[in-house]
Each structure stands twice: as C-alpha cells, then as structure tokens.
N, C-alpha and C. Protein backbone atom coordinates (compact mmCIF):
# COMPACT_ATOMS: atom_id res chain seq x y z
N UNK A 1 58.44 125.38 42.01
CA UNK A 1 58.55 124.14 42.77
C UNK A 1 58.99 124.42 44.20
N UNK A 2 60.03 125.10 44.35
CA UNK A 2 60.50 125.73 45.37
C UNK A 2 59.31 125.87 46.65
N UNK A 3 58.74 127.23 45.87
CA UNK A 3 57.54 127.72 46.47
C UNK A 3 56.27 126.90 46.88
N UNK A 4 56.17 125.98 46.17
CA UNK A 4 55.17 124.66 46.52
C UNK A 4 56.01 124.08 47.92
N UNK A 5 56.82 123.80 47.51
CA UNK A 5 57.73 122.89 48.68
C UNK A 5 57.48 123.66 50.00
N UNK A 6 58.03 125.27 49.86
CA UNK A 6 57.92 125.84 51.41
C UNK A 6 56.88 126.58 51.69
N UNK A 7 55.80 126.60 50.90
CA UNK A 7 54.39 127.47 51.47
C UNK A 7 53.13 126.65 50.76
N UNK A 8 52.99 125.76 50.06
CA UNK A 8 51.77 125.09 49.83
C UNK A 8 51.50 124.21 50.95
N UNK A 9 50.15 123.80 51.47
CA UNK A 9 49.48 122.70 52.67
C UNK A 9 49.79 121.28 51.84
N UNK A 10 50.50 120.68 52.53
CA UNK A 10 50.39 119.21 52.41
C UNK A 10 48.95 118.12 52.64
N UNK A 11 48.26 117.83 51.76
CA UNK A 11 47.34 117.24 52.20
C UNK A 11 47.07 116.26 51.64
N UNK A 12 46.73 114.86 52.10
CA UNK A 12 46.63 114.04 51.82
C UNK A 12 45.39 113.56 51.59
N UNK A 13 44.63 112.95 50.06
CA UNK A 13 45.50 112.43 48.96
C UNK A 13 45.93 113.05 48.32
N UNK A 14 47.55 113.57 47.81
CA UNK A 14 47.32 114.69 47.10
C UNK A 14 46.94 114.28 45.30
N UNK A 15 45.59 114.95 45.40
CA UNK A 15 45.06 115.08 44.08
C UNK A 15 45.39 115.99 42.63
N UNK A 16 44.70 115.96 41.19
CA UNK A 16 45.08 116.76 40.38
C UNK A 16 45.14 118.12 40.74
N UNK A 17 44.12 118.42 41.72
CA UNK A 17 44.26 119.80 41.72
C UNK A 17 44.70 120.47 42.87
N UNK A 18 45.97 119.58 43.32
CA UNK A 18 46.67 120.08 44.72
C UNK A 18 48.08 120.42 43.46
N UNK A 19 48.52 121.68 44.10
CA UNK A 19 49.80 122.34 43.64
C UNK A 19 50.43 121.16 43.41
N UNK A 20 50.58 119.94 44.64
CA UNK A 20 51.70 119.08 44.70
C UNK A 20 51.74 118.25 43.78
N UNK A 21 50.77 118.16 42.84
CA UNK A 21 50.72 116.78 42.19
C UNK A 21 51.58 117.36 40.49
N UNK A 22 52.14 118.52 40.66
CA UNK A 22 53.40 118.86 39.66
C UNK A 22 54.56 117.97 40.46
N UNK A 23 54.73 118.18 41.52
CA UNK A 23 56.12 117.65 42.50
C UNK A 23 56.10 116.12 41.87
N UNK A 24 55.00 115.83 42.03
CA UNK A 24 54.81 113.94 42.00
C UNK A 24 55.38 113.98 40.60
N UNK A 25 54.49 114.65 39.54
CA UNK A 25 54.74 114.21 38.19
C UNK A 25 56.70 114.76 37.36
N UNK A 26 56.86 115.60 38.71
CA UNK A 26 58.61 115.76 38.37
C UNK A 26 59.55 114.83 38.81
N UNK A 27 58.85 114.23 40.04
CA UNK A 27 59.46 112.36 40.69
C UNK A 27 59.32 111.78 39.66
N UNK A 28 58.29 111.61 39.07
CA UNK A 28 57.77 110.58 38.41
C UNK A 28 58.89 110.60 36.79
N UNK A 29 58.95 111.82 36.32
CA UNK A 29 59.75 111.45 35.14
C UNK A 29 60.95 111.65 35.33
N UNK A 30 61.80 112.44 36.60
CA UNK A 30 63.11 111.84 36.63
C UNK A 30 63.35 110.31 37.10
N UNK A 31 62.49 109.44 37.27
CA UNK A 31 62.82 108.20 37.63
C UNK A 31 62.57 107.76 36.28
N UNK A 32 61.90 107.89 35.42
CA UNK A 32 62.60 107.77 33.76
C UNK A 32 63.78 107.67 33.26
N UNK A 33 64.07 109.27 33.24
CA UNK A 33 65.18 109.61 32.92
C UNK A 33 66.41 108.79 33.65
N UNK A 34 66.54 108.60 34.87
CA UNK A 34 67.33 107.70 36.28
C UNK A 34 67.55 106.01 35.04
N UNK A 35 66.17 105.86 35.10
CA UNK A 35 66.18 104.98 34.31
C UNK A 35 66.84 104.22 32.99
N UNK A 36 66.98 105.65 31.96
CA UNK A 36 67.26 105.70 30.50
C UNK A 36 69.10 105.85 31.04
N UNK A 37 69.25 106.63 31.85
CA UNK A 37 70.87 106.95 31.93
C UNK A 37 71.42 105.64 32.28
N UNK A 38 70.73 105.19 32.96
CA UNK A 38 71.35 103.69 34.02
C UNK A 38 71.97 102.97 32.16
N UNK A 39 71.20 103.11 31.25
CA UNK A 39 71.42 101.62 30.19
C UNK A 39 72.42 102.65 29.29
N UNK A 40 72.60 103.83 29.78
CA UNK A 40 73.56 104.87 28.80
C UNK A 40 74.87 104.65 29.64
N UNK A 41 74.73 105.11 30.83
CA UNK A 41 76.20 104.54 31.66
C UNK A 41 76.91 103.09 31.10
N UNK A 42 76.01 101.96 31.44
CA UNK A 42 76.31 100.57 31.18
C UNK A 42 77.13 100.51 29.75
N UNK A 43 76.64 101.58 28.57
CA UNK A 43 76.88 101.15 27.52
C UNK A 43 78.97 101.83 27.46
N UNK A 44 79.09 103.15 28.66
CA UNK A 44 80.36 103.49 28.14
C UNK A 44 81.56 103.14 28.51
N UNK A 45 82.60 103.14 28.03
CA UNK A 45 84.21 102.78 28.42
C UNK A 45 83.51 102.80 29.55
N UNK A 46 84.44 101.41 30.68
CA UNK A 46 84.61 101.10 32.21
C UNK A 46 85.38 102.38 32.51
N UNK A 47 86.98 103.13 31.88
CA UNK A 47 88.01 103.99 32.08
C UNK A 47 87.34 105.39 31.79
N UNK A 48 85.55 105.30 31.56
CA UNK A 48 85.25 106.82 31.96
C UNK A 48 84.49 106.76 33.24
N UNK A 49 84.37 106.01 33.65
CA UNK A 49 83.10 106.02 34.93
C UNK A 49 83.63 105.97 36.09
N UNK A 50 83.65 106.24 37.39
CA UNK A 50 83.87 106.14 38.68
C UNK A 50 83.25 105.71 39.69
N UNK A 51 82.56 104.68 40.66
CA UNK A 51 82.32 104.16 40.76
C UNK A 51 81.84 104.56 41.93
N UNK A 52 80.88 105.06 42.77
CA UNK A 52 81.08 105.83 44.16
C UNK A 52 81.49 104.77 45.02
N UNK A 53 81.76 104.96 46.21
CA UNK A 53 82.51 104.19 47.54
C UNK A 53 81.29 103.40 47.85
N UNK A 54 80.47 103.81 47.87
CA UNK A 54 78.71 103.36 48.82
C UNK A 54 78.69 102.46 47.77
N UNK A 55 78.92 102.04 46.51
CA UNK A 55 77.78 101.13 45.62
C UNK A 55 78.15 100.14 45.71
N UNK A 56 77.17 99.28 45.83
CA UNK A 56 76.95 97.89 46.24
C UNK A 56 76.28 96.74 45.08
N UNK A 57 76.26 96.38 44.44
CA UNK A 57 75.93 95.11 43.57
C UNK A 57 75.10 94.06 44.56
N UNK A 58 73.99 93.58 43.60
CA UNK A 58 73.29 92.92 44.22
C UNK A 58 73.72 91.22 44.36
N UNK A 59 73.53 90.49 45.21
CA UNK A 59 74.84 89.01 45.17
C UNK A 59 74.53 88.68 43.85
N UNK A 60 75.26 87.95 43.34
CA UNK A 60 75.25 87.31 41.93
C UNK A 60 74.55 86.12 41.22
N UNK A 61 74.22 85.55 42.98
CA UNK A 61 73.83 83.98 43.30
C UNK A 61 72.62 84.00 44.35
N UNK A 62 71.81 83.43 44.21
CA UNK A 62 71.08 83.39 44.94
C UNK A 62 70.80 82.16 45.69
N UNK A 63 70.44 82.33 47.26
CA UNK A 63 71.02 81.96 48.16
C UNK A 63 70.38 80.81 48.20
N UNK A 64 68.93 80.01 47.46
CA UNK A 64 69.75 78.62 46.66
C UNK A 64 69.85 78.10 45.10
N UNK A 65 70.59 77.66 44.63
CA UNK A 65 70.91 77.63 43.63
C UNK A 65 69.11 77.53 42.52
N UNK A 66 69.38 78.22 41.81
CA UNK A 66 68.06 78.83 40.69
C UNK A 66 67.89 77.54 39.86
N UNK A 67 67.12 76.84 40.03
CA UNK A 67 66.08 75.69 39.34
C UNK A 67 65.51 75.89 38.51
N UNK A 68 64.40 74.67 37.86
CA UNK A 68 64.00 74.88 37.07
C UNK A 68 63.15 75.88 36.88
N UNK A 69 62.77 76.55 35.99
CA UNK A 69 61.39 78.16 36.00
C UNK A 69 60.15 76.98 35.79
N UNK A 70 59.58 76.72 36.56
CA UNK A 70 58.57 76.36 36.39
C UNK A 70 57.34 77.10 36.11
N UNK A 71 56.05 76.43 35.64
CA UNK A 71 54.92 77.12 35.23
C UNK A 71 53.81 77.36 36.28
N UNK A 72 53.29 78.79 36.53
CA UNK A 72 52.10 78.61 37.27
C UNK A 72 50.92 78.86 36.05
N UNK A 73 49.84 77.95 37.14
CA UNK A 73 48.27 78.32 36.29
C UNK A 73 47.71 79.25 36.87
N UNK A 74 47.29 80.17 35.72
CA UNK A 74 46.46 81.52 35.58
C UNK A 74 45.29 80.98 35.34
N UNK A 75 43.53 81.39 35.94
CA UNK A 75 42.69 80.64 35.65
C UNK A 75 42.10 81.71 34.62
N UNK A 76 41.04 81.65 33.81
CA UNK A 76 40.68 82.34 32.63
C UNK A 76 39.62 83.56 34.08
N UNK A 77 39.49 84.91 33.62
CA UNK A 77 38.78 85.78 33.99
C UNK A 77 38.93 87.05 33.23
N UNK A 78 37.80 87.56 34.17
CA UNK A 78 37.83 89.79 33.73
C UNK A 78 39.20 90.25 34.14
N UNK A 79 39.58 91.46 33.05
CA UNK A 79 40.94 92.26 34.01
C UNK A 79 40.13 93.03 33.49
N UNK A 80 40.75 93.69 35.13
CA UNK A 80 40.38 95.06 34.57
C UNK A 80 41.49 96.18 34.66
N UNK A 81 41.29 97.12 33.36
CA UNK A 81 42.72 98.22 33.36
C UNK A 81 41.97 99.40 33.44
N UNK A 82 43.15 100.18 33.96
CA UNK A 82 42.99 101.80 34.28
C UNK A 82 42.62 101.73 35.38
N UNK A 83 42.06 103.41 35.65
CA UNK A 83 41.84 103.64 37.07
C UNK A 83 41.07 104.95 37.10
N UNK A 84 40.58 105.25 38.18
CA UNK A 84 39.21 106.20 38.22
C UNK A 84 40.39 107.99 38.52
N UNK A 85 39.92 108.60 38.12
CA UNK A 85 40.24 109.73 38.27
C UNK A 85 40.72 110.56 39.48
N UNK A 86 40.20 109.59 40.83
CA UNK A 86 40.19 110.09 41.63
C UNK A 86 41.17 109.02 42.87
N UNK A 87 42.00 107.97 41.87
CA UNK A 87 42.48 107.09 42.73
C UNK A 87 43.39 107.81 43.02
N UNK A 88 44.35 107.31 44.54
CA UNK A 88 44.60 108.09 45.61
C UNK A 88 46.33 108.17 45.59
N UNK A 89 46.58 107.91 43.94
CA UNK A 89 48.17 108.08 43.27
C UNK A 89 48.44 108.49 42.45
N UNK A 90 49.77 109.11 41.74
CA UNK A 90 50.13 109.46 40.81
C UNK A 90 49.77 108.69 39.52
N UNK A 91 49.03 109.15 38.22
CA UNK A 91 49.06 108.49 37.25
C UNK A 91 49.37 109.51 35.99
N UNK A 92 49.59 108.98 35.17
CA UNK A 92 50.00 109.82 33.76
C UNK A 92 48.62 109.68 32.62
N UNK A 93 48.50 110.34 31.85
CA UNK A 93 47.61 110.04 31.11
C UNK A 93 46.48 108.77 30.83
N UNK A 94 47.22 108.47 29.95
CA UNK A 94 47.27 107.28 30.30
C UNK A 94 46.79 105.82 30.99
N UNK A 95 47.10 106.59 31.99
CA UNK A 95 46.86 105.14 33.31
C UNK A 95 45.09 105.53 33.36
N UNK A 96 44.34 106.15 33.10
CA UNK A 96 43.36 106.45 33.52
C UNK A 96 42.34 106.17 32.39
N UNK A 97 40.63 105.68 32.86
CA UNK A 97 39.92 105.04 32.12
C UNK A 97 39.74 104.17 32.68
N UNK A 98 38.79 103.26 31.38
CA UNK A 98 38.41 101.61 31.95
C UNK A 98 38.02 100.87 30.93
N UNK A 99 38.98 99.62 31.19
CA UNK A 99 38.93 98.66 30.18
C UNK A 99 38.71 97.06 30.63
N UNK A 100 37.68 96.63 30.43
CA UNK A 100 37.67 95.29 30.44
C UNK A 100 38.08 94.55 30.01
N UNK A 101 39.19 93.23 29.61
CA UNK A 101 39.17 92.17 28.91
C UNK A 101 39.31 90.75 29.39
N UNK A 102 38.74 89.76 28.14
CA UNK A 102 38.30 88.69 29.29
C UNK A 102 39.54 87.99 28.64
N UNK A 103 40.68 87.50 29.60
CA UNK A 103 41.82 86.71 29.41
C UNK A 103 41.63 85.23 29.49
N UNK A 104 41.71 84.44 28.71
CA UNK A 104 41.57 82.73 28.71
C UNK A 104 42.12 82.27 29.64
N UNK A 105 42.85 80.84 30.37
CA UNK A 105 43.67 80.46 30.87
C UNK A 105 44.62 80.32 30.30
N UNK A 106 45.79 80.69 31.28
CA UNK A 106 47.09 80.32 30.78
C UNK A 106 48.13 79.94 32.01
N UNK A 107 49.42 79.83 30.99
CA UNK A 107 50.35 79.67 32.05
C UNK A 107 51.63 80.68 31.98
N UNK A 108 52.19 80.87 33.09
CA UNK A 108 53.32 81.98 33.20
C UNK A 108 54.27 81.17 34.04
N UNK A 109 55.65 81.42 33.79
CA UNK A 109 56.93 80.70 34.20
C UNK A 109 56.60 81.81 35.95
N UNK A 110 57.61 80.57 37.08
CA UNK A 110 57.37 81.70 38.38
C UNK A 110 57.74 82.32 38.21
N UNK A 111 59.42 82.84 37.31
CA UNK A 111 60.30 83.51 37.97
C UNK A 111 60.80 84.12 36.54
N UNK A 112 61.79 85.33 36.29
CA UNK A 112 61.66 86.26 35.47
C UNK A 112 62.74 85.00 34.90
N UNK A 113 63.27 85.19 33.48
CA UNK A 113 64.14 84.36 32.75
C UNK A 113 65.45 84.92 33.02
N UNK A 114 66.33 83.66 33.41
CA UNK A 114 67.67 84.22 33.91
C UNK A 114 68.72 84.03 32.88
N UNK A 115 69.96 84.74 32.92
CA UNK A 115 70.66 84.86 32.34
C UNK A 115 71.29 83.00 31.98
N UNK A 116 71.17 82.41 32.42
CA UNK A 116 71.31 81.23 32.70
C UNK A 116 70.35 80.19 31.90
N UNK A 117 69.23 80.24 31.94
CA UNK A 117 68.28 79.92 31.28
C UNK A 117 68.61 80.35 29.49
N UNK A 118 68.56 82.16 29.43
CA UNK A 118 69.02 82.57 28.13
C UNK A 118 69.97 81.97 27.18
N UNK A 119 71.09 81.70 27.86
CA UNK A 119 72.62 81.21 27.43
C UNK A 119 71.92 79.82 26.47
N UNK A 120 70.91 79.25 26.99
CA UNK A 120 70.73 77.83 25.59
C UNK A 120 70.48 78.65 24.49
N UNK A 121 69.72 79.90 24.48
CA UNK A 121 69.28 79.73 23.12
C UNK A 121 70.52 80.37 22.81
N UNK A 122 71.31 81.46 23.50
CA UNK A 122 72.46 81.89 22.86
C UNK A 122 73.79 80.22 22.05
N UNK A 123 73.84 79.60 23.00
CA UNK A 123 74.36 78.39 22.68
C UNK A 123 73.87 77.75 21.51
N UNK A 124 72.78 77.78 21.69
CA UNK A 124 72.43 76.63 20.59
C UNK A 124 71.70 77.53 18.92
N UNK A 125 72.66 78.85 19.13
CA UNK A 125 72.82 79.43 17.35
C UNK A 125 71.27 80.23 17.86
N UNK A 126 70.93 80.64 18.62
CA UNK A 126 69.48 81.81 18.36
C UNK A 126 69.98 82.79 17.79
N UNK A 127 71.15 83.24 17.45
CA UNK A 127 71.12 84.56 16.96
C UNK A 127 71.57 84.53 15.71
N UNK A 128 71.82 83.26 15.02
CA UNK A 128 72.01 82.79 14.12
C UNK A 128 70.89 82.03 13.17
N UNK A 129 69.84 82.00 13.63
CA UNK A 129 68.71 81.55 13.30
C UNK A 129 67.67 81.86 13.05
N UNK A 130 67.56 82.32 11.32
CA UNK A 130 66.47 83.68 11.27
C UNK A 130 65.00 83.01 11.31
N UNK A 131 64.60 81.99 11.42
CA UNK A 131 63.48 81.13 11.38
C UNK A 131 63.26 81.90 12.54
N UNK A 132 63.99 81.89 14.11
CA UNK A 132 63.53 82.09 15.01
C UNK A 132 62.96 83.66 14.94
N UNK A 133 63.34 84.20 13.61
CA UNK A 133 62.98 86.09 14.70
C UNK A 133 62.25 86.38 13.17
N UNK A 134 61.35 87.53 13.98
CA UNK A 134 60.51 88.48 12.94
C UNK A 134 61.15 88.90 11.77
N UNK A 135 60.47 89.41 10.80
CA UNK A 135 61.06 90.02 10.08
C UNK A 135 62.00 91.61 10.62
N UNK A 136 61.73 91.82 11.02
CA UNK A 136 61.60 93.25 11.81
C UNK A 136 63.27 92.63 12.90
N UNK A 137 62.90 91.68 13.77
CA UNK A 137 64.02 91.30 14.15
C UNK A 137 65.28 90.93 13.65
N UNK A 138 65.39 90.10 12.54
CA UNK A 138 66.06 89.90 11.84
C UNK A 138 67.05 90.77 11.13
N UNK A 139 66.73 92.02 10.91
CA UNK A 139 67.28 92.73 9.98
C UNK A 139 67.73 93.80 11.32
N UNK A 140 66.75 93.16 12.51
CA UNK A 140 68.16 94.56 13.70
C UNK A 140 69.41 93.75 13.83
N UNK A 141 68.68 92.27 13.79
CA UNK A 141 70.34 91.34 14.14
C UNK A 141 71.41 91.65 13.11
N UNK A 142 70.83 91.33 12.05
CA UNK A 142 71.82 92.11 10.87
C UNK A 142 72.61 93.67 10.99
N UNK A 143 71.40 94.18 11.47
CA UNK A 143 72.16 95.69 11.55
C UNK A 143 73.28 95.65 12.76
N UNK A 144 72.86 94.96 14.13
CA UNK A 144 73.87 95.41 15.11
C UNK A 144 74.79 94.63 15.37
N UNK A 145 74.95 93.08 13.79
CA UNK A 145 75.94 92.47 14.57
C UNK A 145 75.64 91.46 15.69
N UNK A 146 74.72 91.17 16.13
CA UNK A 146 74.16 90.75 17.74
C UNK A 146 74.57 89.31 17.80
N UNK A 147 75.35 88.59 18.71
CA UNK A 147 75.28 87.37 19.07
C UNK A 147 74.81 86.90 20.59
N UNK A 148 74.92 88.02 21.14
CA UNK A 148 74.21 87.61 22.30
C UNK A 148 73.91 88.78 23.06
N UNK A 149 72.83 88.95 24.44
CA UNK A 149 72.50 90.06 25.08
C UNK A 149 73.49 91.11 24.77
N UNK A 150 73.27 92.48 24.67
CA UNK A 150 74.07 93.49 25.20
C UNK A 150 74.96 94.05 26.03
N UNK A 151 74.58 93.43 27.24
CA UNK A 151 75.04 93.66 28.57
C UNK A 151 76.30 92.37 29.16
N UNK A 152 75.69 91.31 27.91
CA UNK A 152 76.80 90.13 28.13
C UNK A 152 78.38 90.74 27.48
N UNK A 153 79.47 90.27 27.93
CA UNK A 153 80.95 90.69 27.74
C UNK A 153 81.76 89.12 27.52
N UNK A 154 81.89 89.00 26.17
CA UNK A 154 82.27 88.31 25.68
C UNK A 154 83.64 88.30 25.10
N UNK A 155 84.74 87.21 24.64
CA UNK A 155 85.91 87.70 24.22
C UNK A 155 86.13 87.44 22.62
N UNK A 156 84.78 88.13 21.86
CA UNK A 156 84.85 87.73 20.67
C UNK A 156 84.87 88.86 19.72
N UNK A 157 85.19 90.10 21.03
CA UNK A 157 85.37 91.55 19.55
C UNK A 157 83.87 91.58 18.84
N UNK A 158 82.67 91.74 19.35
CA UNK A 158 81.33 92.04 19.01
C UNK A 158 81.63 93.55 18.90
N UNK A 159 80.94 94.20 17.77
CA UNK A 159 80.72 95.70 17.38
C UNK A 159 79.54 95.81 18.55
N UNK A 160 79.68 97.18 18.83
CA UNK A 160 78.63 98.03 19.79
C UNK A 160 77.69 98.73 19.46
N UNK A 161 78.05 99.54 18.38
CA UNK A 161 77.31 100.30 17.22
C UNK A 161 77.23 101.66 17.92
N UNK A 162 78.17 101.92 18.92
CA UNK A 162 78.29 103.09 19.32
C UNK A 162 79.11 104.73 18.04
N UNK A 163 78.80 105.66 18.15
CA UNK A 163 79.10 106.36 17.16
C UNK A 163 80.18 107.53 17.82
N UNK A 164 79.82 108.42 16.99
CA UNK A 164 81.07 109.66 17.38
C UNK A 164 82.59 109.02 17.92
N UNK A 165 83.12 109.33 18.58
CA UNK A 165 84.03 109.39 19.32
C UNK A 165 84.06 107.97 20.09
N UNK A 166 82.88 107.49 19.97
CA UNK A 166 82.89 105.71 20.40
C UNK A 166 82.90 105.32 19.54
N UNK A 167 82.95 105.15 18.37
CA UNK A 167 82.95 104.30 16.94
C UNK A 167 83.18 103.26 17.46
N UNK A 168 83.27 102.28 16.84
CA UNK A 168 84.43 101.13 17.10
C UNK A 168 84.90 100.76 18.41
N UNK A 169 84.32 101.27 19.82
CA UNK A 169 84.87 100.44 21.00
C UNK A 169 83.45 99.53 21.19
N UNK A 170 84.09 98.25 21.90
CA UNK A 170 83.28 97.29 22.03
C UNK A 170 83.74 97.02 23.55
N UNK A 171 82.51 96.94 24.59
CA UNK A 171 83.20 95.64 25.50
C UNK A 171 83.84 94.56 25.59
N UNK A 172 83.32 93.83 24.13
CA UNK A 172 83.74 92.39 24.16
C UNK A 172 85.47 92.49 23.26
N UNK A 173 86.13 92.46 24.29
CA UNK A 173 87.59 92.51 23.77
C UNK A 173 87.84 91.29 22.49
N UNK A 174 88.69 91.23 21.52
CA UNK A 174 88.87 89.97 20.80
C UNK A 174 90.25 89.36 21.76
N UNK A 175 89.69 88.58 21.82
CA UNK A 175 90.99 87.43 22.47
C UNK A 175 91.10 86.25 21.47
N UNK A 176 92.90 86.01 21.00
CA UNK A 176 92.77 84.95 20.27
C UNK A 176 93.71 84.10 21.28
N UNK A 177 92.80 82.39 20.97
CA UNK A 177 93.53 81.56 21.75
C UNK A 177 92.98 80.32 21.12
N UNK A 178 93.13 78.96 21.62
CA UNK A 178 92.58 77.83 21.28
C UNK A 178 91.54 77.61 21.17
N UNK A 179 90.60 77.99 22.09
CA UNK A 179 89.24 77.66 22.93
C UNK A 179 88.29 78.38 21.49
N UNK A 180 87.50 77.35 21.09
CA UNK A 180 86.76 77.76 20.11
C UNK A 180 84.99 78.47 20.78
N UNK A 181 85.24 77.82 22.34
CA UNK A 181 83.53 78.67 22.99
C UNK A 181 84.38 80.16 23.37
N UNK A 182 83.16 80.94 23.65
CA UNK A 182 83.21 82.01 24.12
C UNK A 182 83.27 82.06 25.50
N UNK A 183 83.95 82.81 25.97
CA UNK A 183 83.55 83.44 27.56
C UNK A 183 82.82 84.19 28.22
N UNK A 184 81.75 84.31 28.70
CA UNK A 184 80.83 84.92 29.05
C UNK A 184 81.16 85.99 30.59
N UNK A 185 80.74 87.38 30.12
CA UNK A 185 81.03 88.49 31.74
C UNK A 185 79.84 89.01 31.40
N UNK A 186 79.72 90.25 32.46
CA UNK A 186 78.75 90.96 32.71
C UNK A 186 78.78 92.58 32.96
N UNK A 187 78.42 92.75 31.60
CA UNK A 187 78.92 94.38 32.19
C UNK A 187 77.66 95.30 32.77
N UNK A 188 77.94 95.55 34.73
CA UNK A 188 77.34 96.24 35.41
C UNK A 188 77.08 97.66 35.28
N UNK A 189 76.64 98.17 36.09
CA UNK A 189 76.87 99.49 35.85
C UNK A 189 78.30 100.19 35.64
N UNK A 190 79.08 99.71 36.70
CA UNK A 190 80.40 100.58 36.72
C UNK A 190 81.65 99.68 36.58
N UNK A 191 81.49 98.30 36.36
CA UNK A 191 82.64 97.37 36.04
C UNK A 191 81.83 96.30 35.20
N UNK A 192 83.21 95.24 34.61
CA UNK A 192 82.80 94.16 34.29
C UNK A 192 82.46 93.28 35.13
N UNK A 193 81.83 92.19 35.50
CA UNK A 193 81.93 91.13 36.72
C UNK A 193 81.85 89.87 35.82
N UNK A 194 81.90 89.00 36.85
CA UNK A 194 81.68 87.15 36.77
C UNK A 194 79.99 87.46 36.00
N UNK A 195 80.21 86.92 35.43
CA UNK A 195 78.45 86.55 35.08
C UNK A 195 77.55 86.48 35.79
N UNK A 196 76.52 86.78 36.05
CA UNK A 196 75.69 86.32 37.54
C UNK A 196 74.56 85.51 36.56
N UNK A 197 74.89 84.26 36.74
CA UNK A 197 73.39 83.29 35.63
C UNK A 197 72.54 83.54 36.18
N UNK A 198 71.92 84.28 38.13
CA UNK A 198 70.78 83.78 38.32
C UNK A 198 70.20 85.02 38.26
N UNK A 199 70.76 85.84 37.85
CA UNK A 199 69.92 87.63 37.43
C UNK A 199 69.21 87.13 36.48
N UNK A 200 67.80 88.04 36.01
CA UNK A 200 67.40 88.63 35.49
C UNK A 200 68.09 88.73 34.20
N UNK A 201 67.84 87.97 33.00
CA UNK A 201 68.29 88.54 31.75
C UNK A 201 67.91 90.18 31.03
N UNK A 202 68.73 90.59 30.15
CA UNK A 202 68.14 92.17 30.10
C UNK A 202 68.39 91.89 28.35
N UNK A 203 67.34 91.76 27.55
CA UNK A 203 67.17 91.75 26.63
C UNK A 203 66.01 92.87 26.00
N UNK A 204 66.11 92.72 24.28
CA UNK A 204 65.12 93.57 23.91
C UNK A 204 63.80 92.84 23.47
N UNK A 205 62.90 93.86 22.83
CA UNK A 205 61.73 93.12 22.55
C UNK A 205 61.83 91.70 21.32
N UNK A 206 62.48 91.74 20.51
CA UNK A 206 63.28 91.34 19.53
C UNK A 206 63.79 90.02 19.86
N UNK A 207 64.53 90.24 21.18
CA UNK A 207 65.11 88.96 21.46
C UNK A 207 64.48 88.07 22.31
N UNK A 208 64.08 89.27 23.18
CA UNK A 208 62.40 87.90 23.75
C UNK A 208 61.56 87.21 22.83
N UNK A 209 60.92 87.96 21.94
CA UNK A 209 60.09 87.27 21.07
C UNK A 209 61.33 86.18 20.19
N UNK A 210 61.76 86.00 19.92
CA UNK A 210 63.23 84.51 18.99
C UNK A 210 63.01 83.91 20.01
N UNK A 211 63.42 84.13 21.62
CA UNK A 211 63.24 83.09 22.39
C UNK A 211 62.12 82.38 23.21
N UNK A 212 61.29 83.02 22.64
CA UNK A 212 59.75 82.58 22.64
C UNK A 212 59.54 81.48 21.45
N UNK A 213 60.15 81.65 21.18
CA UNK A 213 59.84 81.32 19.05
C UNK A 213 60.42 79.77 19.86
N UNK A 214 61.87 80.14 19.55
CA UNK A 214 62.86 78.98 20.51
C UNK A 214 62.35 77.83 20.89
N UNK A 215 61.68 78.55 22.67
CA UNK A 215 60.98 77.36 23.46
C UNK A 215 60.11 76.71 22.83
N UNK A 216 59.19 77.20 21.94
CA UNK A 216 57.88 76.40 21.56
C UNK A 216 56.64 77.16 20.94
N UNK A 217 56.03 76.52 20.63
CA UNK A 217 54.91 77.23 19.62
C UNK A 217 53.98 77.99 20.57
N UNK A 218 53.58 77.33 22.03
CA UNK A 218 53.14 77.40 22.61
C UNK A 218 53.73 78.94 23.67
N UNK A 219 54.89 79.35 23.38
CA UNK A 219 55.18 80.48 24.26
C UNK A 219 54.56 82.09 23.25
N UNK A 220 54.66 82.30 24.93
CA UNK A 220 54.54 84.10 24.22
C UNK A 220 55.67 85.18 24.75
C-alpha cells in the first residue's frame, strides 16, 4: 500500500485495473468497520470511554420544531439497479450488473422516523404486542428483554444482554420512585444526553417492521 501511495501514477478514473483501486477498496471497508465500532462503543460503560476535546454532537433540535412526517407521491416506473463495469467509482461485487424492475406507485413519509414519532408505538405497548411482530421478531423480543430502542436510556433496569465481564450492566439504571411512566435519555456515543425526539430513530429490522405493522396495513 505504502508503495502504491509513493510510486504508482495517479490517474483519473481510477479503474479495476489501476494499483489504486486496492487503496479505494481498503477506504471502503474501514468505513465499515468505523461503522460496526461506532454501535460497539455506544453499547459500553460511559466510565470506560473518553471523550476527545474536538467532539461535537449534532443539535438535538432542529431549528424548527419537527412536524408532521408527511407523505410524498412516488409515480409508478423502471428502476434501474447496478452499474456497468466501467462506472467511474468504487463498487464491491455486488454493486455491479443490471436489473430492471417495474415499481407501482407509492408513497414514502419526507423525512426519516424520529425518535419522537417512535415513542407512540413504544407508549402505546409495541413491545408488548406480539400481534404486532413476526414470528422471528417476537421471540428476539423475548430473548433480549426489549421495551424500547437500544440506544434509548431509560430508568427501568432493562437487561443489555451484554456477556463476559459485562453480564448484567445495563444503561437503563432501575430507579424506584412514584412515577409509574418511564424516563426517556439517549445514549450517544460517549455520554448519556436529553433525548433528542427530532433525530433519527436507530432501530432494528424487527422493530421497524412491528411499527409498520402498528401504523397500518397499508405501511411497509
């Protein structure tokens, strides 16, 4: 790699059969890996992590308050997938070929589902409600315990299902007090925070599909 870096010609596009297109495909899967660690960090003790000086959190709120998700119309047409052999970027296996399919009309919400949005079905018993989830889902809810996202920090002593030497630690501390609702946080990369409702919920496949189920017959 080295040697690519300080004596191979840079030339642009770089193609399969330029030295460089190893470089690309070693970018390409440490931003994987970048990836996979980010949800491995999130998952450990806050009292092992350190937090660098530079990191910055994205605002919590957006700068105007997050409305309803409304629906746009998709009109029915061709897609087309893959890409020619010779397009002028990195691709993996994969990405390459050609596939036609003809998609009906539909509709898609504008905006990704926010943590905010999520909280009804958490509220109103989704994780308590095996009507709503697969078979397949059902029996992970069973296995992990789950009452709500992962990443949510709650004060109800939820198991983690972490092992070894994590056995038994949970984010969600048990707090006993009057208040029969829960409290809802957010555990970031390197601390807990305020909840941010207008992020991006971070759920699994599992729990998207229940809250598909949820909204209506009509979702996917």
């Amino acid at each position: 790699v080295i040697d690519v870096i300080e004596n191979a010609p840079l030339e642009f596009p770089i193609t399969q059969q330029s030295p460089w297109w190893s470089l690309l495909m070693g970018i390409e899967h440490e931003r994987i890996h970048i990836e996979t660690s980010s949800v491995l960090i999130r998952q450990l003790p806050i009292e092992f992590l350190h937090r660098p000086s530079n990191w910055h959190y994205a605002p919590s709120s957006a700068a105007e308050p997050v409305g309803d998700n409304s629906f746009m119309s998709v009109t029915a047409g061709i897609v087309k997938l893959g890409k020619p052999i010779d397009f002028p970027t990195y691709g993996w296996d994969c990405d390459y070929g050609e596939l036609h399919m003809e998609v009906p009309p539909f509709q898609a919400n504008k905006f990704l589902v926010t943590n905010k949005e999520f909280f009804e079905f958490v509220a109103n018993d989704g994780y308590s409600t095996e009507s709503l989830w697969s078979r397949e889902g059902w029996l992970w809810v069973q296995f992990s315990k789950a009452r709500h996202p992962v990443f949510w920090v709650c004060d109800g002593g939820c198991p983690s299902l972490c092992a070894g030497t994590l056995q038994g630690y949970s984010h969600c501390k048990l707090i006993q007090d009057d208040s029969s609702l829960l409290q809802y946080r957010y555990r970031a990369m390197y601390d807990v925070i305020d909840m941010p409702w207008d992020w991006p919920v971070n759920v699994n496949y599992h729990e998207a599909k229940a809250f598909c189920k949820w909204k209506g017959p009509d979702y996917r």
